[in-house]
Protein backbone atom coordinates (compact mmCIF):
# COMPACT_ATOMS: atom_id res chain seq x y z
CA UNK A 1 209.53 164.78 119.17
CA UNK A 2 206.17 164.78 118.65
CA UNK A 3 203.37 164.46 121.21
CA UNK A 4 200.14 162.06 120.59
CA UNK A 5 198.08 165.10 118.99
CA UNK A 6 200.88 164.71 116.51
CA UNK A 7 202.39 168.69 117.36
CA UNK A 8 205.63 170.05 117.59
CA UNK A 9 207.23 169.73 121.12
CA UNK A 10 209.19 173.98 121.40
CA UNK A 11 211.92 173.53 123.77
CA UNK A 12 212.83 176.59 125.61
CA UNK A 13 215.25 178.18 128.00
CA UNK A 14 216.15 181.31 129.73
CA UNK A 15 219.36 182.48 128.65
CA UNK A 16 220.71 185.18 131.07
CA UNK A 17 224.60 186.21 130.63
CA UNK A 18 225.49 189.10 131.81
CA UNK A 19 223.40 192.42 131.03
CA UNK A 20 221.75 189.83 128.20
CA UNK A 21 218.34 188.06 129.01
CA UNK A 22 216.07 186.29 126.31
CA UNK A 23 214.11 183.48 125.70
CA UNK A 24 215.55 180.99 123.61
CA UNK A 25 213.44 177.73 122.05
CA UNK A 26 214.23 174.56 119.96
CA UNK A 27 212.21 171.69 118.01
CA UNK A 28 213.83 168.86 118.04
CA UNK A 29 215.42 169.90 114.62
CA UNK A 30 216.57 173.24 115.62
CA UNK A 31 216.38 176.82 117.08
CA UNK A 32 213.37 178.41 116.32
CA UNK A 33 213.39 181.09 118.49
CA UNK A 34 215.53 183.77 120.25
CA UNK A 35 213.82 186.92 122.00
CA UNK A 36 213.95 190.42 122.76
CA UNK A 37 216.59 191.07 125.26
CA UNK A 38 214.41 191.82 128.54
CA UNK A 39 211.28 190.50 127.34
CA UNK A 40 208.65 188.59 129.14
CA UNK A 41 208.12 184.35 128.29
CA UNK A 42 204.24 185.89 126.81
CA UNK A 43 206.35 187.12 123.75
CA UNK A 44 207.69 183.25 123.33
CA UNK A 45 204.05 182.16 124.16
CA UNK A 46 202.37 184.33 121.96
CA UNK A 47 205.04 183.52 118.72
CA UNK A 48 204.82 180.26 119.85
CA UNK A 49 200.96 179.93 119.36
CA UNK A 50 200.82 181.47 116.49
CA UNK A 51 203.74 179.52 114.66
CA UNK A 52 203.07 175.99 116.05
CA UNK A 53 199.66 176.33 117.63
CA UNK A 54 198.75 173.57 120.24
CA UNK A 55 202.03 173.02 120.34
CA UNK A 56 203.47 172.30 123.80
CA UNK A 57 206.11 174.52 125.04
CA UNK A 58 208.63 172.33 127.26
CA UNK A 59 211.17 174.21 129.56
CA UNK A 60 214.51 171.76 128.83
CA UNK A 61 217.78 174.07 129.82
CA UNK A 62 219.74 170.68 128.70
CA UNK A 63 218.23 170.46 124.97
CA UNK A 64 218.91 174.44 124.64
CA UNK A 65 222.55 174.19 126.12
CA UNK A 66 224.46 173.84 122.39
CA UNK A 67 222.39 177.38 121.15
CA UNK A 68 223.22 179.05 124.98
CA UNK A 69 227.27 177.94 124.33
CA UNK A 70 227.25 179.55 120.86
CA UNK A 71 224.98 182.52 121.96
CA UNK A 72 227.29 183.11 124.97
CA UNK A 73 230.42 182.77 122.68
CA UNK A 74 228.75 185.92 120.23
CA UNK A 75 228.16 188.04 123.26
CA UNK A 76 231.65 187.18 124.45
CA UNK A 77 233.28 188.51 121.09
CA UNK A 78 234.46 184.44 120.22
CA UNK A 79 232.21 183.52 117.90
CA UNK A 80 230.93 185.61 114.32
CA UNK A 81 228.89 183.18 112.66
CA UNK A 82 226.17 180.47 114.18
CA UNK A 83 226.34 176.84 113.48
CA UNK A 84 223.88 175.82 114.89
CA UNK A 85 220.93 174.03 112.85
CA UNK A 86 217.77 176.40 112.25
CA UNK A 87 214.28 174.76 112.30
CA UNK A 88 212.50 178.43 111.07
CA UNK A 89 209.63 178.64 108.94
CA UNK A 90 208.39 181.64 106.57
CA UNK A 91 207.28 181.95 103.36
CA UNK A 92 209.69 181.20 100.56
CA UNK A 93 210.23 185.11 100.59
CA UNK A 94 210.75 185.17 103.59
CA UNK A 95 213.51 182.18 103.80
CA UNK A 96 215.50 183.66 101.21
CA UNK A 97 215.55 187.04 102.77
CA UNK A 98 216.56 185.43 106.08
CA UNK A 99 219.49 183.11 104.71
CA UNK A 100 220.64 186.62 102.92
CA UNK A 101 221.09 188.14 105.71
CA UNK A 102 223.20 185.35 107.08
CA UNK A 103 225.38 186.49 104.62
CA UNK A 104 226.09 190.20 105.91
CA UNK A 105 229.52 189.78 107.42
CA UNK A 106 230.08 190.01 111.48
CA UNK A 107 230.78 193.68 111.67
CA UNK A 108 229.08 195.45 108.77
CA UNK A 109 225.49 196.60 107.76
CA UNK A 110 223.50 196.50 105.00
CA UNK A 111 220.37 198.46 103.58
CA UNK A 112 216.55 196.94 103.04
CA UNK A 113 217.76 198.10 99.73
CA UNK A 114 220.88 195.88 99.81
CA UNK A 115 219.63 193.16 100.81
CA UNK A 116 216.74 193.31 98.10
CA UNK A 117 218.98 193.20 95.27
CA UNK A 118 220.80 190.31 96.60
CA UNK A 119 217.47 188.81 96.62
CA UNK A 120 217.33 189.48 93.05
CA UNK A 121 213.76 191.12 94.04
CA UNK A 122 215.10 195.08 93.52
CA UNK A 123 211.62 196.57 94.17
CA UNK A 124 211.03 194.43 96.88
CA UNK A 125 212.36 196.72 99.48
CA UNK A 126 209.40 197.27 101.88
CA UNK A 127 208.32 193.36 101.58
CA UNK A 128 212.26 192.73 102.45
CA UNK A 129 211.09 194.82 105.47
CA UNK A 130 208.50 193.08 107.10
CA UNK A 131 210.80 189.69 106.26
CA UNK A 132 213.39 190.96 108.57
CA UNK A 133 210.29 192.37 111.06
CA UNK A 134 209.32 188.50 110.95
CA UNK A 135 212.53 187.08 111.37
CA UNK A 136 212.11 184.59 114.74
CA UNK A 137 215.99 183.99 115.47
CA UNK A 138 217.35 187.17 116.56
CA UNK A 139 221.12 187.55 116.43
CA UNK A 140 221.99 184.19 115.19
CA UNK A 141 219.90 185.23 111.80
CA UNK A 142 221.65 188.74 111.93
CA UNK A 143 218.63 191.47 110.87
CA UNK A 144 220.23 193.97 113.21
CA UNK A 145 222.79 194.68 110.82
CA UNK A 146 220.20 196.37 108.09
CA UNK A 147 219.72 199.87 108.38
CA UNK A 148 218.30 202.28 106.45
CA UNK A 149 219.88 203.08 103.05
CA UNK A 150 221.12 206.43 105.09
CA UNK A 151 222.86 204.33 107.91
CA UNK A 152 220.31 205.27 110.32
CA UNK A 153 219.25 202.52 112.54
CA UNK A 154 215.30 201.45 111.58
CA UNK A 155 213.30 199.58 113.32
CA UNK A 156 213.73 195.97 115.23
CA UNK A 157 211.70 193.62 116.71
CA UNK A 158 214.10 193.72 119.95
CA UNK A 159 214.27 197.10 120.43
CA UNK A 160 216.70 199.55 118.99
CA UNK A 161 218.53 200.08 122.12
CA UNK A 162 219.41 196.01 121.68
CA UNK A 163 219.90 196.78 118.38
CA UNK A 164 222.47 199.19 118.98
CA UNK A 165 223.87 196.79 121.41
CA UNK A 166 224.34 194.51 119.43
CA UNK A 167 225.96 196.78 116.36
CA UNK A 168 228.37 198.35 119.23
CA UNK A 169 229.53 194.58 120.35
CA UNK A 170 230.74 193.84 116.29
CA UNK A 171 232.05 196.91 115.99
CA UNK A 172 234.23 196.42 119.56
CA UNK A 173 235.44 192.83 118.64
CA UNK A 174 236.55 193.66 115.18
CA UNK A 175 238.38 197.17 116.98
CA UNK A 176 240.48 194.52 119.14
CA UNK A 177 240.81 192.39 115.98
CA UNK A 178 242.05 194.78 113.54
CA UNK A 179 243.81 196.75 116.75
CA UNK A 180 241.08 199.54 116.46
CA UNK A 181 241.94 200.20 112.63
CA UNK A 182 238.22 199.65 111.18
């Protein structure tokens, strides 16, 4: 929908589920935005001014309930992959880094270096970086599964403790999946 100044209406919700609370917004075309796990509504404010400014930003539980269901479903170990229509916008750098990395399987990691080659951009490693630094969907556009080329976990925009989170959650539903043989 737009309003009469002809902007973007950003739909948003608070999506709390057990030890999990984040902001989560919509256009009407899709999600645009999940948070940092524990973060104030300034970090939606302040993304959401600088992505859509003058936008209006419209508290609707009901138009976010589809991306809650699906979110819910990931953090209850149903659901691997998002289906959910994404209304994100980057550079085309950027967009190709972040549909790559909706490509890294449920479960497994990749490196900057990785996902760079897959990119067909091989030098590209610190500018695939500050893609997945940019990346406004957390967990449904999966950039906590890139780590450094070493395995270490590198930096991410929710933290690395929710990173870690949410590596440890994969790694628990594929252990009842496979019956702890991964």
């Amino acid at each position: 929908m737009k309003t009469q100044n002809n902007k973007t209406t950003i739909y948003w919700s608070l999506l709390s589920y057990k030890n999990w609370s984040l902001y989560i917004a919509a256009t009407e075309k899709g999600l645009c935005y999940v948070g940092s796990k524990t973060k104030s509504f300034e970090e939606l404010s302040y993304w959401a001014e600088k992505r859509f400014p003058g936008s209006p930003l419209v508290e609707d539980c009901e138009k976010l309930e589809l991306y809650a269901a699906e979110l819910i479903e990931y953090f209850e170990g149903n659901r691997k992959n998002f289906s959910v229509p994404f209304d994100y916008h980057g550079t085309e750098f950027q967009v190709a880094v972040w549909n790559a990395l909706c490509k890294i399987p449920f479960g497994e990691t990749k490196s900057y270096s990785d996902i760079a080659n897959y990119i067909n951009k091989p030098a590209a490693v610190r500018a695939v970086g500050a893609a997945i630094g940019a990346n406004p969907v957390l967990i449904t556009v999966p950039c906590h599964r890139v780590v450094g080329k070493n395995g270490s976990l590198t930096g991410y925009r929710g933290g690395l403790e929710m990173k870690t989170q949410l590596l440890d959650l994969e790694r628990q539903v594929l252990a009842v999946v496979t019956g702890g043989t991964k």
